[in-house]
PDB file of N, CA and C in Angstrom:
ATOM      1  N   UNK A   1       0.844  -1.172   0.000  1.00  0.00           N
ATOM      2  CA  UNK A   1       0.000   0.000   0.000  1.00  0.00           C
ATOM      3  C   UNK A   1       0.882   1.225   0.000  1.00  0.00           C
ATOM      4  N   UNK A   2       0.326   2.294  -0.805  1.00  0.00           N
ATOM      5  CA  UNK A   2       1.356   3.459  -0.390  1.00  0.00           C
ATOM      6  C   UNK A   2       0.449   4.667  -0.030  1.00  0.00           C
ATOM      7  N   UNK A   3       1.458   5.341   0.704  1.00  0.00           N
ATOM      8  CA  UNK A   3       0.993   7.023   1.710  1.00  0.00           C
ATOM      9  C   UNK A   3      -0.650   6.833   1.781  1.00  0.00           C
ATOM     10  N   UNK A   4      -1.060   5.509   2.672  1.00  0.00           N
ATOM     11  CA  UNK A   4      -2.462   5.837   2.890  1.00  0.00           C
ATOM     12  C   UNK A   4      -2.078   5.265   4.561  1.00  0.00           C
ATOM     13  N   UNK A   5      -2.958   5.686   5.518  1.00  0.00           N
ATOM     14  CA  UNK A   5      -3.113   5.144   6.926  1.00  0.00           C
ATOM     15  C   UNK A   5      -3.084   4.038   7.543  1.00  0.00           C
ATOM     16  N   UNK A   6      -2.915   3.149   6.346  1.00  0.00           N
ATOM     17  CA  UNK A   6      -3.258   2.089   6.937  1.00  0.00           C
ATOM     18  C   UNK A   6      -2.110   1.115   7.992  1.00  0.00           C
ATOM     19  N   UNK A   7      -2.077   0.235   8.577  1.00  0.00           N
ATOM     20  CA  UNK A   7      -1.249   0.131   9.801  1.00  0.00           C
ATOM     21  C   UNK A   7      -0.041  -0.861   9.109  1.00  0.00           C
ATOM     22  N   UNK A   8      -0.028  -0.986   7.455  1.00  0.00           N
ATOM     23  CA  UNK A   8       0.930  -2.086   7.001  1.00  0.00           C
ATOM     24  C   UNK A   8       1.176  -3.409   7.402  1.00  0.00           C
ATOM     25  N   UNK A   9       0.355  -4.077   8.198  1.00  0.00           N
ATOM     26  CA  UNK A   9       0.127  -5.370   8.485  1.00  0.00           C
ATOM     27  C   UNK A   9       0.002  -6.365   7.484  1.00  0.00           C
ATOM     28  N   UNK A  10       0.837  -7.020   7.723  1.00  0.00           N
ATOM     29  CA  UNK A  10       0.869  -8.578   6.462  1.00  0.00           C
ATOM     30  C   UNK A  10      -0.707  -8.586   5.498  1.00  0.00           C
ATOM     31  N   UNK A  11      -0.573  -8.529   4.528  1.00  0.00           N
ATOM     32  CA  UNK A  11      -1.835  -9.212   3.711  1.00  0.00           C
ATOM     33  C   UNK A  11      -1.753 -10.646   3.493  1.00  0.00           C
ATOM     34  N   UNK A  12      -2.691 -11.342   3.682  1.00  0.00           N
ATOM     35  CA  UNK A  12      -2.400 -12.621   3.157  1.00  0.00           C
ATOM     36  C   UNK A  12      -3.375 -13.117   1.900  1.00  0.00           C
ATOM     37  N   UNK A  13      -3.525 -13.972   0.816  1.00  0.00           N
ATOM     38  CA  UNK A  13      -4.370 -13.783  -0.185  1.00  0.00           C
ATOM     39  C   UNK A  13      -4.451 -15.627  -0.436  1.00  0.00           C
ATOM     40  N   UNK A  14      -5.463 -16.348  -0.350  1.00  0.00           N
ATOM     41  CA  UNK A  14      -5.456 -17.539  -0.134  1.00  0.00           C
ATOM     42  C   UNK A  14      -6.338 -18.172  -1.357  1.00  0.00           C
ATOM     43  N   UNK A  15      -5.504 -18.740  -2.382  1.00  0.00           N
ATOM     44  CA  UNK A  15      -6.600 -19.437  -3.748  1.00  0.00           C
ATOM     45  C   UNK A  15      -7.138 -20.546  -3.356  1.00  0.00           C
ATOM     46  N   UNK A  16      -8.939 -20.191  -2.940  1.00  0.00           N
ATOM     47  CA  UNK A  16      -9.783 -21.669  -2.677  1.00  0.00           C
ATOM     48  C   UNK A  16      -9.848 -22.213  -4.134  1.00  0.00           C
ATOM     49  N   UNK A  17      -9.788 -23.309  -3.690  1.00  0.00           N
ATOM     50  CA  UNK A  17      -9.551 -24.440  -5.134  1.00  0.00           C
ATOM     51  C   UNK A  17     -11.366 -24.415  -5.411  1.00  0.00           C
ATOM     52  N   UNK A  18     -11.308 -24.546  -6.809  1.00  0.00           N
ATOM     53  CA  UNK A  18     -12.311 -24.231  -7.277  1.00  0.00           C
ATOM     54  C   UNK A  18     -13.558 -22.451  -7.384  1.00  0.00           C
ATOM     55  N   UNK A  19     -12.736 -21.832  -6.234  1.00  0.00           N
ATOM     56  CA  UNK A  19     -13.238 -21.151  -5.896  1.00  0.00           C
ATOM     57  C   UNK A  19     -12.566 -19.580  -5.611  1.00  0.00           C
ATOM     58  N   UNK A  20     -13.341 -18.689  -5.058  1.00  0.00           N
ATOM     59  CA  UNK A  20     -12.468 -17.099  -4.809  1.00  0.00           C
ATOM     60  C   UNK A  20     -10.999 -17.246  -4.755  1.00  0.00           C
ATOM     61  N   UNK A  21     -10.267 -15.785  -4.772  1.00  0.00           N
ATOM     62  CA  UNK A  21      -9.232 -15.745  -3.539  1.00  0.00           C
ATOM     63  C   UNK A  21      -9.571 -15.231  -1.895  1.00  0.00           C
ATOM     64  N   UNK A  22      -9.459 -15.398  -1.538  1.00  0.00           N
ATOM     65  CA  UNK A  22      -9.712 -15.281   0.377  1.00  0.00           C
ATOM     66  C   UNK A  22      -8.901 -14.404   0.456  1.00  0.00           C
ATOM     67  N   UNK A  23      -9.460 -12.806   0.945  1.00  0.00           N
ATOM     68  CA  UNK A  23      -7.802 -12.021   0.821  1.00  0.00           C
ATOM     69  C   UNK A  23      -7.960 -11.643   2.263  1.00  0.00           C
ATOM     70  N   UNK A  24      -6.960 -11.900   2.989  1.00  0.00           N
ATOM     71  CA  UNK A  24      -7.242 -10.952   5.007  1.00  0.00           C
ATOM     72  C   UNK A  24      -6.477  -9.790   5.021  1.00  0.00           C
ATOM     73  N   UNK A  25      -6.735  -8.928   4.977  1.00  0.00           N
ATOM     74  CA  UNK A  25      -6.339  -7.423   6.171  1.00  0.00           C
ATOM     75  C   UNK A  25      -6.663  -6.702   5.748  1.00  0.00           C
ATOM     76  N   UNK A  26      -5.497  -5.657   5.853  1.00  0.00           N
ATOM     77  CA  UNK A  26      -6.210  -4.212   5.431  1.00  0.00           C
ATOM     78  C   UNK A  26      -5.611  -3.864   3.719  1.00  0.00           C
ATOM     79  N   UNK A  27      -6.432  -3.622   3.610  1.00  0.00           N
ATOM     80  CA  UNK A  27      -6.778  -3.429   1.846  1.00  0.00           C
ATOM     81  C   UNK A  27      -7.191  -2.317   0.543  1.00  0.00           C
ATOM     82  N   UNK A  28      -6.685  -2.195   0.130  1.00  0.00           N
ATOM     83  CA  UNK A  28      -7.473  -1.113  -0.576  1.00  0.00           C
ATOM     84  C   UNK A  28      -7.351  -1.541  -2.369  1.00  0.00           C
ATOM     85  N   UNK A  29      -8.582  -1.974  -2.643  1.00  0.00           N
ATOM     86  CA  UNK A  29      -8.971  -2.193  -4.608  1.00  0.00           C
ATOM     87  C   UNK A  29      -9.240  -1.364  -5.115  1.00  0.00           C
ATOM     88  N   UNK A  30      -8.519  -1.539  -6.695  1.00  0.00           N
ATOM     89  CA  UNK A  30      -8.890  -0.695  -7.086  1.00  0.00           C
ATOM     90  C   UNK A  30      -9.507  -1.125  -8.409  1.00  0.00           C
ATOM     91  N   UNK A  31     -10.595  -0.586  -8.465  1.00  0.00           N
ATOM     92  CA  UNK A  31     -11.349  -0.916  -9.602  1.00  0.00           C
ATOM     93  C   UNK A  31     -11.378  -0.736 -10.848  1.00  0.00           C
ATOM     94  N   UNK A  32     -12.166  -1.152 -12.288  1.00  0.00           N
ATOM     95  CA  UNK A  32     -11.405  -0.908 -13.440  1.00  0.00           C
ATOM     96  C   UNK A  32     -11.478   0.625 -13.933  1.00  0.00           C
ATOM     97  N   UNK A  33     -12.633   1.468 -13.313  1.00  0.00           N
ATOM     98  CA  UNK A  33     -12.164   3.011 -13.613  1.00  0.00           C
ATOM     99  C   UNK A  33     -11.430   3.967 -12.727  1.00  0.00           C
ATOM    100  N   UNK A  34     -10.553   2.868 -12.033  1.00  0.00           N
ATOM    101  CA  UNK A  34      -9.716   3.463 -11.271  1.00  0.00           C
ATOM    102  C   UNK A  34      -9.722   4.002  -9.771  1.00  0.00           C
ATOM    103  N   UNK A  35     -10.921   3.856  -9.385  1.00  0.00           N
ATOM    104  CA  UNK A  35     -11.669   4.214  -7.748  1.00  0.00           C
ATOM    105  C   UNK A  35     -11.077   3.152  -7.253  1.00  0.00           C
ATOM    106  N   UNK A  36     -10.772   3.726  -5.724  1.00  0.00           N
ATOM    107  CA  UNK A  36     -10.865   2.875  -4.984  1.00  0.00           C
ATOM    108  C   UNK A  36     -11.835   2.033  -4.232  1.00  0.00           C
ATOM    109  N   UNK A  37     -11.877   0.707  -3.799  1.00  0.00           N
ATOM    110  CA  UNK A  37     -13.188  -0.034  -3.301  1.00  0.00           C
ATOM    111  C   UNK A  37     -12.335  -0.357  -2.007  1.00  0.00           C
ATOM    112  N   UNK A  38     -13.058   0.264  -0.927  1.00  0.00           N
ATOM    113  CA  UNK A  38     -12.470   0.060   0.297  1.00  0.00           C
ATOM    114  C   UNK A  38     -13.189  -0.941   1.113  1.00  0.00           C
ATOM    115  N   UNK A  39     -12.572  -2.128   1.321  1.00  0.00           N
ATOM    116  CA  UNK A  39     -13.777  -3.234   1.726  1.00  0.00           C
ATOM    117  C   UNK A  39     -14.069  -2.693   3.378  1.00  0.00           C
ATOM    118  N   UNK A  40     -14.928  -3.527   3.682  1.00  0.00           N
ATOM    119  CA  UNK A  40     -15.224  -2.646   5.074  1.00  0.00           C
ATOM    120  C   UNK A  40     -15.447  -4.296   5.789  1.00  0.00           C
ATOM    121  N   UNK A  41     -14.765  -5.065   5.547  1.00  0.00           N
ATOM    122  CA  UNK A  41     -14.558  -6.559   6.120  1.00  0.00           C
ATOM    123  C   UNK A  41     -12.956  -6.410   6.154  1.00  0.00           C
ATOM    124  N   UNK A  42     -12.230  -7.173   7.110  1.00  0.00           N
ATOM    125  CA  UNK A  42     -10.756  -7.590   7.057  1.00  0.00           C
ATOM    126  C   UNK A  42     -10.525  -8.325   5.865  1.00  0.00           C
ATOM    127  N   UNK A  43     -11.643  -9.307   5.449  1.00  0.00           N
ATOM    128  CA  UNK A  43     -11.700 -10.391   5.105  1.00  0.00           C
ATOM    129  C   UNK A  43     -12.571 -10.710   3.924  1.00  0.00           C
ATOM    130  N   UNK A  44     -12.543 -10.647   2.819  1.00  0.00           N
ATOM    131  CA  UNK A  44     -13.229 -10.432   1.453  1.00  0.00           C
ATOM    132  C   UNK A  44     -12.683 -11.868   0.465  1.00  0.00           C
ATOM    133  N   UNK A  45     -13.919 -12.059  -0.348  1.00  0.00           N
ATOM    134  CA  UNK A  45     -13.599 -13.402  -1.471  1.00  0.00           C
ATOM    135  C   UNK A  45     -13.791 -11.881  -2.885  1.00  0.00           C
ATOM    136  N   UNK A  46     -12.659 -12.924  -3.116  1.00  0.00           N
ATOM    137  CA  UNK A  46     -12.642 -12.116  -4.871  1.00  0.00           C
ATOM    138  C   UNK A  46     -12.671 -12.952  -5.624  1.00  0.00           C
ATOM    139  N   UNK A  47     -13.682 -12.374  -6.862  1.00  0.00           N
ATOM    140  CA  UNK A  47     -13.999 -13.544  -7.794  1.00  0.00           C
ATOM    141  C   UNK A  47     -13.164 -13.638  -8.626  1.00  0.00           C
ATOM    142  N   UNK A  48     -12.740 -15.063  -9.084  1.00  0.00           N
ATOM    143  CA  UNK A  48     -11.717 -15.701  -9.953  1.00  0.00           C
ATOM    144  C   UNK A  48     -12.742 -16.444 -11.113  1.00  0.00           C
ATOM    145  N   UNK A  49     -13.735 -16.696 -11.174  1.00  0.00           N
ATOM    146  CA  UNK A  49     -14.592 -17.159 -12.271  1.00  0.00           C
ATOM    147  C   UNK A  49     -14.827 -16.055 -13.498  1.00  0.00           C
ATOM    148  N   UNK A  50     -15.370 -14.469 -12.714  1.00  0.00           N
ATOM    149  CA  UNK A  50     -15.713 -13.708 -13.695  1.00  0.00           C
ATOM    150  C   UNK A  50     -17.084 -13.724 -14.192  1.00  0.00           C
ATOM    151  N   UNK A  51     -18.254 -14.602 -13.083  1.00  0.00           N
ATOM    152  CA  UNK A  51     -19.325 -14.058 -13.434  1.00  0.00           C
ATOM    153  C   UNK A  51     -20.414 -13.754 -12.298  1.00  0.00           C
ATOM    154  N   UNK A  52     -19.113 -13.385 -11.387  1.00  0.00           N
ATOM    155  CA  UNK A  52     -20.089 -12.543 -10.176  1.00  0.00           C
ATOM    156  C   UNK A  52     -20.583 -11.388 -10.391  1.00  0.00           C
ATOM    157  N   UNK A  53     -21.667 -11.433 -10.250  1.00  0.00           N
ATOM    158  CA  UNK A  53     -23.110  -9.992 -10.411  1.00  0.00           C
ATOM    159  C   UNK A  53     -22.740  -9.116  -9.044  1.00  0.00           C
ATOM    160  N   UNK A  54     -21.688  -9.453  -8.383  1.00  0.00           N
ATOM    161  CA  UNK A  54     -21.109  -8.036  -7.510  1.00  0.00           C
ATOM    162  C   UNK A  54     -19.455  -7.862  -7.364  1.00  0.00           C
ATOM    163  N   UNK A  55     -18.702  -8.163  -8.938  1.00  0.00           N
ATOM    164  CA  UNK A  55     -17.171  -8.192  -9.272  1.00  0.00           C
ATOM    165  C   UNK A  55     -16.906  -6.824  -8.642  1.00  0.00           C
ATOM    166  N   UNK A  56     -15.507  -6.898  -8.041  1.00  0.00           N
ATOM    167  CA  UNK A  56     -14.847  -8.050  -7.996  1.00  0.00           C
ATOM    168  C   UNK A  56     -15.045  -8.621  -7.051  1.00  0.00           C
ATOM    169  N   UNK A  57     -15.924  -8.757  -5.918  1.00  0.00           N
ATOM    170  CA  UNK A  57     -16.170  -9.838  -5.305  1.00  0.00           C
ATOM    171  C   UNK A  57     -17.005 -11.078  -5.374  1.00  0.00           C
ATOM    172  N   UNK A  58     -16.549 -12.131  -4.667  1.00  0.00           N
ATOM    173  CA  UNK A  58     -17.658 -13.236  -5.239  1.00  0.00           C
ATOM    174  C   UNK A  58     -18.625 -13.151  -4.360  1.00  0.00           C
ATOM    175  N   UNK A  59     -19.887 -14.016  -5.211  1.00  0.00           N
ATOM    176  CA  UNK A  59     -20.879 -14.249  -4.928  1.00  0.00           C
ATOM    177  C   UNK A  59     -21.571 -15.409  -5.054  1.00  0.00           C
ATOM    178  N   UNK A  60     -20.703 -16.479  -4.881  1.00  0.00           N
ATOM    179  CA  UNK A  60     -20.746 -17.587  -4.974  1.00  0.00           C
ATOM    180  C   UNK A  60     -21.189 -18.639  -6.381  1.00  0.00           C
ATOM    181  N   UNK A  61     -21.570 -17.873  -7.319  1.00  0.00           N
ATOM    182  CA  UNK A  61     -21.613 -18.063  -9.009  1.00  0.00           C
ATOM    183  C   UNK A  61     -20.785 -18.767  -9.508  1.00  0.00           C
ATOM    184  N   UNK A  62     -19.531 -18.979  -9.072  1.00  0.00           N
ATOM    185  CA  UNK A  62     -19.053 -20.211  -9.302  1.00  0.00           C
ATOM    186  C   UNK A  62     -18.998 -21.703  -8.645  1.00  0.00           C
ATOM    187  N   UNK A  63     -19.818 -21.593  -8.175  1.00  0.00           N
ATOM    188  CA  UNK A  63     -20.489 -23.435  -7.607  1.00  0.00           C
ATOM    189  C   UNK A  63     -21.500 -23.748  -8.733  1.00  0.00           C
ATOM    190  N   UNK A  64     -22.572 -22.755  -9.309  1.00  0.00           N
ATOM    191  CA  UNK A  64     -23.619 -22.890 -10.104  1.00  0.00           C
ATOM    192  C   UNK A  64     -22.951 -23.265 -11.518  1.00  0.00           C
ATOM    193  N   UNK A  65     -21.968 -22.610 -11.581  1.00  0.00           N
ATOM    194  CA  UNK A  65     -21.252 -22.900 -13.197  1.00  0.00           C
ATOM    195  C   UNK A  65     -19.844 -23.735 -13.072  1.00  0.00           C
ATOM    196  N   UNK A  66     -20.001 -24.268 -11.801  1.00  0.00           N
ATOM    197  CA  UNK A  66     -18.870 -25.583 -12.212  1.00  0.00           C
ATOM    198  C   UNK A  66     -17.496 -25.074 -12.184  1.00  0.00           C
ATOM    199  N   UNK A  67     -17.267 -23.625 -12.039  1.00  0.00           N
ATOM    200  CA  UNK A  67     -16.026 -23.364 -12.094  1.00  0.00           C
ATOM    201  C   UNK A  67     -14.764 -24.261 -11.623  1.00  0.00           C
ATOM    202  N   UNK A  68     -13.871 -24.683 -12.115  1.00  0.00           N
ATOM    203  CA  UNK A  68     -12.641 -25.398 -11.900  1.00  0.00           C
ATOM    204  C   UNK A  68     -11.065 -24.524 -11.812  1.00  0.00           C
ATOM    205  N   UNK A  69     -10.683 -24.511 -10.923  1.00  0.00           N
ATOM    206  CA  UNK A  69      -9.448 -24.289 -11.040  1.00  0.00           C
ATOM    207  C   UNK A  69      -8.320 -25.288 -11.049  1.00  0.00           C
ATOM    208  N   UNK A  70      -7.006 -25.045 -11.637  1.00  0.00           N
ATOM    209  CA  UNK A  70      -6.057 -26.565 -11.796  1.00  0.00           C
ATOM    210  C   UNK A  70      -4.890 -26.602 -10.717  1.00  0.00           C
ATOM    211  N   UNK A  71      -4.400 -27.807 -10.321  1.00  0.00           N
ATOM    212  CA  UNK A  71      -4.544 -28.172  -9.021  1.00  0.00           C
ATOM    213  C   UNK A  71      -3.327 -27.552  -9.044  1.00  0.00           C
ATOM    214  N   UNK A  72      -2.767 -27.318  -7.437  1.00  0.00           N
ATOM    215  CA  UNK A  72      -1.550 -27.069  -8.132  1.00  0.00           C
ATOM    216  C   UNK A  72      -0.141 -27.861  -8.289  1.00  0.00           C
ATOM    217  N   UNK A  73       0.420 -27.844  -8.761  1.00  0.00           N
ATOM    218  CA  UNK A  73       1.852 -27.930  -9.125  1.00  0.00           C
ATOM    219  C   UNK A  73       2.497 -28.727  -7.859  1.00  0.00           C
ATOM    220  N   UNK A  74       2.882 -30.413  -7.941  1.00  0.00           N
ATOM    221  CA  UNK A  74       4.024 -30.942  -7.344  1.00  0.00           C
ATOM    222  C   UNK A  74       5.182 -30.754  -7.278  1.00  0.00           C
ATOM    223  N   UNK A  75       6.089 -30.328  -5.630  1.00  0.00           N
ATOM    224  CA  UNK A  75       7.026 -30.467  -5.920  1.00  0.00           C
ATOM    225  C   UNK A  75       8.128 -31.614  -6.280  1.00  0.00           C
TER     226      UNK A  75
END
């Protein structure tokens, strides 16, 4: 984050398989005309499918359409 208030505490951003990313802390998005979307949760799902009716967060629209993500990578 830069020159905003916020307390710089670790973000962490977690890919549910099949599903959102899980993002925790403090945050600030920015959207595609450039505003910021200041979540007002620590704790927000962002959609990775692309047909959530409230992008960029999910709304659970990808259970209904089967969305798949690929697994990941053995070391």
């Amino acid at each position: 984050m830069s020159g905003d208030d916020r307390s710089g505490a670790a973000v962490r951003i977690s890919p549910y398989p099949d599903g959102p990313l899980i993002v925790r802390g403090d945050v600030v998005i920015t959207g595609p005309d450039g505003e910021d979307i200041v979540p007002t949760r620590r704790t927000v799902a962002l959609c990775r499918c692309g047909i959530s009716a409230i992008k960029p967060f999910c709304d659970g629209t990808h259970k209904l359409m089967n969305f798949r993500t690929e697994a990941p990578a053995e070391d």
